[in-house]
Protein backbone atom coordinates (compact mmCIF):
# COMPACT_ATOMS: atom_id res chain seq x y z
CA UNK A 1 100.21 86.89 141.50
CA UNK A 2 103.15 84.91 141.42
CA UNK A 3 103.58 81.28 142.22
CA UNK A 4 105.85 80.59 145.40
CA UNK A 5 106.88 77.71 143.26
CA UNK A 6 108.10 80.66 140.57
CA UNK A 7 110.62 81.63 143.49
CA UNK A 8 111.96 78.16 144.19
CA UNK A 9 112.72 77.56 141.22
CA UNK A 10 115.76 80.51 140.76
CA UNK A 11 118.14 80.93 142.91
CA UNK A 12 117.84 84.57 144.14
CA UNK A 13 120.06 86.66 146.83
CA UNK A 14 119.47 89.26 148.74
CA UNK A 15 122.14 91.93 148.80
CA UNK A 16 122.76 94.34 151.66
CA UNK A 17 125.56 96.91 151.83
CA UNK A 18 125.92 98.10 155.41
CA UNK A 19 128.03 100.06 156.76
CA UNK A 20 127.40 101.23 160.90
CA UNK A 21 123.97 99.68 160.65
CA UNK A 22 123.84 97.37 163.95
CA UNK A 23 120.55 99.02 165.12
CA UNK A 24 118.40 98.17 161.70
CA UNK A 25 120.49 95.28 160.26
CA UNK A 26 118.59 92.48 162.25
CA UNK A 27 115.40 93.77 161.58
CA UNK A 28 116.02 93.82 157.73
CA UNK A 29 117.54 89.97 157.65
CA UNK A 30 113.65 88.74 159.59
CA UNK A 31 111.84 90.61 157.44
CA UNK A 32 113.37 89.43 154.05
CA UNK A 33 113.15 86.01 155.38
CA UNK A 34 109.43 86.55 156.71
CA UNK A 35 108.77 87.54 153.40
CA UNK A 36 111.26 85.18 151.08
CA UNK A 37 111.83 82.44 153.19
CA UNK A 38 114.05 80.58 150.28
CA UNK A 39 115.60 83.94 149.25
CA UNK A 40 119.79 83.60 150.24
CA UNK A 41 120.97 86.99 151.88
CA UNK A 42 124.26 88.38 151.81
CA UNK A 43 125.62 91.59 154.54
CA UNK A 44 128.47 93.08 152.45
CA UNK A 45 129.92 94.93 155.94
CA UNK A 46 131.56 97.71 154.56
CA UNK A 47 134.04 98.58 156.96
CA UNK A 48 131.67 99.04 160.07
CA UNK A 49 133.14 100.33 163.01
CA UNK A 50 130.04 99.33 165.23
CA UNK A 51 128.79 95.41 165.48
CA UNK A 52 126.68 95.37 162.24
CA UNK A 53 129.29 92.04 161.13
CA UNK A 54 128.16 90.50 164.71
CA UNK A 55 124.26 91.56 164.52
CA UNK A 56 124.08 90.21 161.23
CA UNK A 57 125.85 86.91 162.03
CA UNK A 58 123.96 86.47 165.11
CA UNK A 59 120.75 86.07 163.01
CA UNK A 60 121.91 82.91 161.04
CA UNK A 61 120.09 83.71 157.99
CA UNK A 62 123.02 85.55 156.29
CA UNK A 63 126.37 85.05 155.14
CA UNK A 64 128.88 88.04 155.97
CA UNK A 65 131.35 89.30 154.05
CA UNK A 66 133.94 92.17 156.31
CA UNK A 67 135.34 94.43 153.75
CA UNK A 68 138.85 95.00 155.56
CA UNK A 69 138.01 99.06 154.94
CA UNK A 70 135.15 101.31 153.30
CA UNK A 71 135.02 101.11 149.91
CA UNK A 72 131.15 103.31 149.81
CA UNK A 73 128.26 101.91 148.18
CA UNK A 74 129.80 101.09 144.86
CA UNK A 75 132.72 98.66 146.35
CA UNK A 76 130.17 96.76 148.07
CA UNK A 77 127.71 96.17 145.38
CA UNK A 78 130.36 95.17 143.38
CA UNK A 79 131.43 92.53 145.99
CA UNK A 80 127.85 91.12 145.95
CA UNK A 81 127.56 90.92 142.54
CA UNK A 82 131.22 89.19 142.00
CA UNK A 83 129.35 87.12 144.86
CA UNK A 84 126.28 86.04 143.44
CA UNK A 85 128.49 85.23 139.64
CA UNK A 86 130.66 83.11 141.71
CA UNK A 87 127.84 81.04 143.09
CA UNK A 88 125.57 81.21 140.18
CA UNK A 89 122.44 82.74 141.35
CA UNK A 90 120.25 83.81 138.42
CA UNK A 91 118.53 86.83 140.43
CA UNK A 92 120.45 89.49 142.78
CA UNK A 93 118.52 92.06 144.51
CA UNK A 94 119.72 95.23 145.97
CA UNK A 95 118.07 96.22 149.56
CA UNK A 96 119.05 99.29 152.40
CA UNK A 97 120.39 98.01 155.49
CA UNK A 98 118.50 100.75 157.52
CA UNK A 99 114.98 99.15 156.76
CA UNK A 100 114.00 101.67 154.28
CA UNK A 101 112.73 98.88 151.38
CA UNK A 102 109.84 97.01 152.18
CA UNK A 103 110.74 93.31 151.81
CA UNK A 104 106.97 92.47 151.37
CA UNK A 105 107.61 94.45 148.00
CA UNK A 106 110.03 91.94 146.84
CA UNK A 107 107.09 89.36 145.00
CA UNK A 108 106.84 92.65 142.53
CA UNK A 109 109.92 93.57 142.03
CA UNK A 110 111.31 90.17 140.85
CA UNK A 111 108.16 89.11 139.16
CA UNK A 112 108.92 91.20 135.39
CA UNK A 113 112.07 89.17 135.86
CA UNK A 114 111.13 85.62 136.67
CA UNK A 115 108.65 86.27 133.88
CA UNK A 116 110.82 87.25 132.03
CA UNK A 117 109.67 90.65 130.91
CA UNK A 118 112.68 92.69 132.15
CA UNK A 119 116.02 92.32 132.80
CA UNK A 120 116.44 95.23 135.65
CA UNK A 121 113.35 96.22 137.69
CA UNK A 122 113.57 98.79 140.24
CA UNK A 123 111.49 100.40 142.93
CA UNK A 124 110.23 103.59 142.18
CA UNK A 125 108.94 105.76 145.50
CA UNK A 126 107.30 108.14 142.82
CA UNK A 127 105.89 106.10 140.30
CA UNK A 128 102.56 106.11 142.22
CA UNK A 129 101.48 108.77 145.33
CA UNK A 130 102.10 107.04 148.14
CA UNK A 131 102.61 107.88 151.77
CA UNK A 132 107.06 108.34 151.55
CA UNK A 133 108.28 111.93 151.82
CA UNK A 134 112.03 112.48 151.02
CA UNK A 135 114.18 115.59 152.28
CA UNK A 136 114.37 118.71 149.93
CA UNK A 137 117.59 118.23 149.04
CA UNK A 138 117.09 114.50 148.22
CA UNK A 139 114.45 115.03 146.16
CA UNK A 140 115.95 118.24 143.94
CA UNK A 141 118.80 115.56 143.31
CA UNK A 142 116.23 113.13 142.13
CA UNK A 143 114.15 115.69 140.10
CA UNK A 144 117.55 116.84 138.35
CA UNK A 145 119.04 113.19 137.51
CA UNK A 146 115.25 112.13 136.36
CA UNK A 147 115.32 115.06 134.20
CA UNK A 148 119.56 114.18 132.85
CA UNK A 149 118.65 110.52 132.04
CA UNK A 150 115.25 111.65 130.10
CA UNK A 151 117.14 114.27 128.32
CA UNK A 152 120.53 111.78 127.82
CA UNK A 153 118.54 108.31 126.87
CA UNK A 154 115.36 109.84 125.77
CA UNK A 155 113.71 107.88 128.98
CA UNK A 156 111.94 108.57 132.05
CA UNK A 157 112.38 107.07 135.34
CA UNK A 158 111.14 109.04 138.05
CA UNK A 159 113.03 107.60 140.80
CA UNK A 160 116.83 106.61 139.01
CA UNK A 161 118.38 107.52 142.90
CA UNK A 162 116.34 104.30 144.26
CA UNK A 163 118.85 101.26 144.86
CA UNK A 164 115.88 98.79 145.76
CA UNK A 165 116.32 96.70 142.40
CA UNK A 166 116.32 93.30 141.24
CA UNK A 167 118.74 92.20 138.26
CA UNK A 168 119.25 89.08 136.62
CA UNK A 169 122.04 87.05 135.21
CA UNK A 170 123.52 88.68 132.50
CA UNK A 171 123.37 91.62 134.15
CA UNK A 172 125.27 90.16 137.64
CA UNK A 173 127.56 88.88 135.22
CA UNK A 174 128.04 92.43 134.41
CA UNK A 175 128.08 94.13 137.41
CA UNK A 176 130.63 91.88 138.88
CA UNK A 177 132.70 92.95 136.16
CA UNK A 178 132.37 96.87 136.47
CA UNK A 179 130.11 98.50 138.46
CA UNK A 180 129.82 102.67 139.24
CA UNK A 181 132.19 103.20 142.17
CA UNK A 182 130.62 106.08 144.43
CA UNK A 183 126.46 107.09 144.45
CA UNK A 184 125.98 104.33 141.76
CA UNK A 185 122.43 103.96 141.21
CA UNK A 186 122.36 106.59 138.48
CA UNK A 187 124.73 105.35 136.20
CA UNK A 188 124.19 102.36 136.46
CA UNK A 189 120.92 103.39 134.96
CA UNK A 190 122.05 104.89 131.98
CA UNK A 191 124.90 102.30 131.66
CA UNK A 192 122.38 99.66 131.36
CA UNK A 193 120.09 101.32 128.97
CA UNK A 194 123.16 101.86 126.93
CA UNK A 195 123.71 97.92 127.06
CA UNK A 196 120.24 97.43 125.68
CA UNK A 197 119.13 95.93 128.80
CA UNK A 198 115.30 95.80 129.76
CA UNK A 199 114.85 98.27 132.58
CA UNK A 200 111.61 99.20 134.07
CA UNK A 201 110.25 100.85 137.48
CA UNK A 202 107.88 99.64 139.17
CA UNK A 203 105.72 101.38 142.31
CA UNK A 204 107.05 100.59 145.61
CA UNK A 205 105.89 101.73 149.40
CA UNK A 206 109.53 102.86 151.08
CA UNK A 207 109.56 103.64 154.56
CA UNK A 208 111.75 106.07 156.81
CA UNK A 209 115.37 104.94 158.02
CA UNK A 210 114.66 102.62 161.09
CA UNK A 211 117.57 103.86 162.63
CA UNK A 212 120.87 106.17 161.96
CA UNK A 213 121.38 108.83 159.76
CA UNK A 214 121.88 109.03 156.04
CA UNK A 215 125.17 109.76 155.10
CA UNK A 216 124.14 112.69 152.06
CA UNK A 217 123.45 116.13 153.86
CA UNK A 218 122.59 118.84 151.65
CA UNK A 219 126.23 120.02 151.39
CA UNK A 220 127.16 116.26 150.06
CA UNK A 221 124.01 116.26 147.69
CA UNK A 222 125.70 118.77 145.52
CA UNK A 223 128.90 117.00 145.45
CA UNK A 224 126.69 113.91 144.56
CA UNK A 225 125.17 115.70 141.28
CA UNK A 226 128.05 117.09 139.73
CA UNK A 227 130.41 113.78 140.65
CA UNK A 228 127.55 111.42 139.22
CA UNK A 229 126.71 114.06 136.64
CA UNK A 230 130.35 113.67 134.94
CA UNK A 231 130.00 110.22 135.56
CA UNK A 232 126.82 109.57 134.09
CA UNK A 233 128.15 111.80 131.15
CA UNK A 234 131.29 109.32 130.75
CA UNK A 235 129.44 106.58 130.83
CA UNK A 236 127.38 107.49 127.76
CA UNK A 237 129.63 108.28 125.75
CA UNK A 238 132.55 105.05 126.30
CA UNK A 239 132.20 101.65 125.84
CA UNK A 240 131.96 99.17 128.64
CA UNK A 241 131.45 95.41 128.26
């Protein structure tokens, strides 16, 4: 079990993209904090046309950055990362705004890093059986990408879609210098692995949205495999430091 005193002693942030998330976003900021008191949290507002910027302020636990327009899921990562290199934290981790990711599962995710063991750790819904049932469509994507990064790397992760993960320094440092522009999570996998970094899964209890409705429908979760297909495919075979 890891030491609360492990966790003060690194500065760690909490990253949330959010886009039209007003109904969920409070909910998410009390948990982390119920759960990582210490933990800094960042709302990357990505062009919400609701009051997600106003929930989230309202909470005063969070600092909010309004993206002017939508950038998706890649833009706002990348603004959280450029984020946490500005202000030298030594641990960023990725959590849904719609209350999804578990904060009480934070202690495990960020423990192979504070110890040290791993330089990327993310939460796998399918490592272990657990109670979390995805859409058809949502998990073919998964299935197909698990089986492109085994077949590409020569590594298994059985849940490369997830984008509850912790990262540490180097690898912020990274990410605020490039990061995957649209349906990331993928290739930033394999980019990673290609980098030599230290990237594990670990088992993770997810929950259903809170509130909303995901953006990927199954006519958008083809789209999503062949875009991040080509991109994954790019991305092993360039260079990118």
């Amino acid at each position: 079990m890891i030491k609360r005193e492990s966790f003060l002693s690194m500065k760690t942030l909490a990253i949330i993209p959010a886009f039209n998330e007003e109904k969920s976003i409070a909910s998410v900021i009390h948990a982390i904090k119920r759960a990582q008191p210490d933990m800094d949290i960042l709302i990357i507002n990505d062009g919400s046309k609701d009051r997600t910027s106003e929930v989230a302020r309202a909470t005063k636990h969070a600092v909010v950055i309004d993206l002017p327009v939508n950038l998706g899921i890649g833009g706002a990562m990348q603004t959280g990362y450029l984020y946490a290199a500005r202000h030298n934290f030594e641990i960023a981790v990725q959590i849904d705004a719609d209350g999804q990711h578990d904060p009480e599962a934070l202690t495990q995710l960020i423990a192979p890093l504070l110890s040290g063991q791993l330089d990327c750790c993310i939460g796998s819904r399918f490592l272990m059986k657990t109670s979390y049932r995805s859409a058809w469509n949502r998990r073919v994507g998964i299935l197909f990408f698990t089986w492109m990064i085994q077949w590409m790397i020569g590594k298994t992760f059985t849940d490369p879609t997830s984008g509850f993960r912790a990262v540490n320094r180097p690898i912020i440092e990274l990410f605020a210098n490039y990061y995957p522009e649209d349906y990331p999570e993928v290739e930033a996998v394999v980019l990673l692995e290609r980098q030599k970094f230290r990237v594990k899964e670990v088992s993770v209890l997810m929950h259903a949205r809170k509130a909303g409705r995901s953006s990927i429908t199954p006519l958008k979760s083809l789209y999503y495999m062949v875009k991040v297909s080509l991109a994954v495919f790019i991305t092993r075979i360039r260079n990118v430091s």
